[in-house]
Protein backbone atom coordinates (compact mmCIF):
# COMPACT_ATOMS: atom_id res chain seq x y z
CA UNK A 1 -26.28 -24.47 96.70
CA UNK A 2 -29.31 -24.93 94.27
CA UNK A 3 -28.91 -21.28 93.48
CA UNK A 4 -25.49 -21.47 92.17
CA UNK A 5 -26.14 -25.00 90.48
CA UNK A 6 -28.91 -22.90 88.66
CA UNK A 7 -27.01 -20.06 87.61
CA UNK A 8 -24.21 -22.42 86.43
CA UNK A 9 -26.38 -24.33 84.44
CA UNK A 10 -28.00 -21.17 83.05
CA UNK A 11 -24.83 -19.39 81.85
CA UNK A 12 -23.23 -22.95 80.42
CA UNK A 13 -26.77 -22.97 78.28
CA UNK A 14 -26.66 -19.42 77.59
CA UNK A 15 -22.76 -20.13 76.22
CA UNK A 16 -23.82 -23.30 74.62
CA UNK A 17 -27.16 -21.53 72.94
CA UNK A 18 -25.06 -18.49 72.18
CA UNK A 19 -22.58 -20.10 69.84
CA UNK A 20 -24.57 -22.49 67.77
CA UNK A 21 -26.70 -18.91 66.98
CA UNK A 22 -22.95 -17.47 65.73
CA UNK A 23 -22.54 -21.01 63.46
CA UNK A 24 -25.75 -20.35 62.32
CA UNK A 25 -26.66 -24.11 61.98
CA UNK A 26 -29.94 -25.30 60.46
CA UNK A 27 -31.71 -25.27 56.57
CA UNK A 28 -29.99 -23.14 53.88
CA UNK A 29 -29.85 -22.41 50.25
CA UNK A 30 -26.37 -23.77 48.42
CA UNK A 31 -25.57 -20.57 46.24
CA UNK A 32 -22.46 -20.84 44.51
CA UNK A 33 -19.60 -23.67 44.55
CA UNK A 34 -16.00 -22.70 44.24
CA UNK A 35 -12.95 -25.15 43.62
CA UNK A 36 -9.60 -23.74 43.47
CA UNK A 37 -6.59 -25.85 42.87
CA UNK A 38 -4.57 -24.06 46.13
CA UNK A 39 -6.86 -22.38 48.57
CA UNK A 40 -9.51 -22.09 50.28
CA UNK A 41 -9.12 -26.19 51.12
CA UNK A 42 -9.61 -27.07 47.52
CA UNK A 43 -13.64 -26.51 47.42
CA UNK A 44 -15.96 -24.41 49.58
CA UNK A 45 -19.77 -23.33 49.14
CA UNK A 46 -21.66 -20.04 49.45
CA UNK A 47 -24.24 -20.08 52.29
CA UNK A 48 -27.28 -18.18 51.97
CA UNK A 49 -27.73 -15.95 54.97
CA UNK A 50 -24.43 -17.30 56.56
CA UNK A 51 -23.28 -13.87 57.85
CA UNK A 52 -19.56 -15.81 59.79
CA UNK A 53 -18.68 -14.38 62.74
CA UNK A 54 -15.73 -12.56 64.46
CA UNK A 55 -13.43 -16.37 63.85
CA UNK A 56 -14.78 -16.82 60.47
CA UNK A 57 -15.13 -15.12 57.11
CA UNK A 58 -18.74 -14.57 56.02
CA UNK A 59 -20.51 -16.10 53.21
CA UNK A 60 -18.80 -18.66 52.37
CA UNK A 61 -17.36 -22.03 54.25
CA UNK A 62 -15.04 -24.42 53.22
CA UNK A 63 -15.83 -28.02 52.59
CA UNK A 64 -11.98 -29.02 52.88
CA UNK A 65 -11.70 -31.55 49.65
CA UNK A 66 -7.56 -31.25 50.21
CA UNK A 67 -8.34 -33.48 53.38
CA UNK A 68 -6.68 -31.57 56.20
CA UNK A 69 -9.59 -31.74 58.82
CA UNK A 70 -11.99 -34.51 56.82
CA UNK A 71 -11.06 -37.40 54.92
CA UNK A 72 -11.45 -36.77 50.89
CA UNK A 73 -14.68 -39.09 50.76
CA UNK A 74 -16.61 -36.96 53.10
CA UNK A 75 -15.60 -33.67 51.90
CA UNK A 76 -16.62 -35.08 48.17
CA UNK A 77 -19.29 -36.28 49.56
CA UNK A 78 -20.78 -32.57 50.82
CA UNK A 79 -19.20 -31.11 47.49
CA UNK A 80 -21.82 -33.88 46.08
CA UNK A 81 -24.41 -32.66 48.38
CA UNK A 82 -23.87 -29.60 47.52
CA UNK A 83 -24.38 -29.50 43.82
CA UNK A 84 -27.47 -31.72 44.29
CA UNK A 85 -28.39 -28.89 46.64
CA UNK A 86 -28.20 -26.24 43.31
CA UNK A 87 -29.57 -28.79 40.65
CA UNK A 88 -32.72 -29.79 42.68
CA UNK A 89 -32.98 -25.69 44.36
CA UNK A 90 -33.25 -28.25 47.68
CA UNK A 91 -31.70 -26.99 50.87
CA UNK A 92 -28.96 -28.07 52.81
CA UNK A 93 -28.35 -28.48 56.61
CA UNK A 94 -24.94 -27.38 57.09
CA UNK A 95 -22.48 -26.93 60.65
CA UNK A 96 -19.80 -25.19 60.79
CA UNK A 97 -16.53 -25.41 62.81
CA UNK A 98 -14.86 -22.20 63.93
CA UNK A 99 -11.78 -23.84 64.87
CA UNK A 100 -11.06 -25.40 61.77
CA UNK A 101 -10.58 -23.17 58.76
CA UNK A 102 -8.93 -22.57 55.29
CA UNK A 103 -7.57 -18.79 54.68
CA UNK A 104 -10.13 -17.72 57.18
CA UNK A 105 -12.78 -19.36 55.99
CA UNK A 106 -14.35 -21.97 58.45
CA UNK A 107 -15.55 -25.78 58.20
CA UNK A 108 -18.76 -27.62 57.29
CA UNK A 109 -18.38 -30.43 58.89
CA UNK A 110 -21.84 -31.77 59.11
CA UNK A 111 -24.35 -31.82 55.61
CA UNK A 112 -27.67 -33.19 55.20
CA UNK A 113 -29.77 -32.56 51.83
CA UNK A 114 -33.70 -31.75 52.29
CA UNK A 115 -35.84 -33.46 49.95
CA UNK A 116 -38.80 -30.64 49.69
CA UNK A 117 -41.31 -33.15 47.62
């Protein structure tokens, strides 16, 4: 019984470990910043080294300032974060939902700015 309580545990952690590597979470260059009146969720950010993966397109990830899966404040907030990100060449801790996502392109939902001084 220990056996298959191990081997449960190992493939949940494998699962578990396997998608946050697709989401690529963790400390990132901001590139570019796009708004756009009608897609895309209003706003979304280039991700240096954010590759996507087979639910989301690469590259790029929306920061949803329309409000459909955030509230306005929030995604302002990260479109703030962002630009800081650019203006002070900091990085940015970004996550990214795969099951949320405007014209393919999937939610941050989580941003924290580094302060590198």
């Amino acid at each position: 019984i220990m056996r298959i309580i191990f081997l449960a545990l190992t493939t949940i952690l494998i699962t578990v470990t396997g998608q946050a590597a697709t989401l690529q979470p963790g400390w990132k260059n901001v590139t570019q910043i796009l708004t756009w009146e009608d897609k895309f969720g209003q706003c979304m950010i280039a991700i240096e080294g954010y590759t996507g993966s087979s639910e989301c397109n690469g590259g790029w990830a929306t920061l949803d300032c329309q409000g459909s899966f955030v509230s306005k404040s929030i995604a302002s907030r990260n479109l703030e974060l962002a630009q800081m990100s650019i203006a002070l060449n900091s990085k940015v801790y970004t996550r990214i939902d795969e099951s949320r996502k405007h014209n393919g392109y999937c939610l941050v939902y989580q941003m924290q700015l580094l302060n590198e001084n």
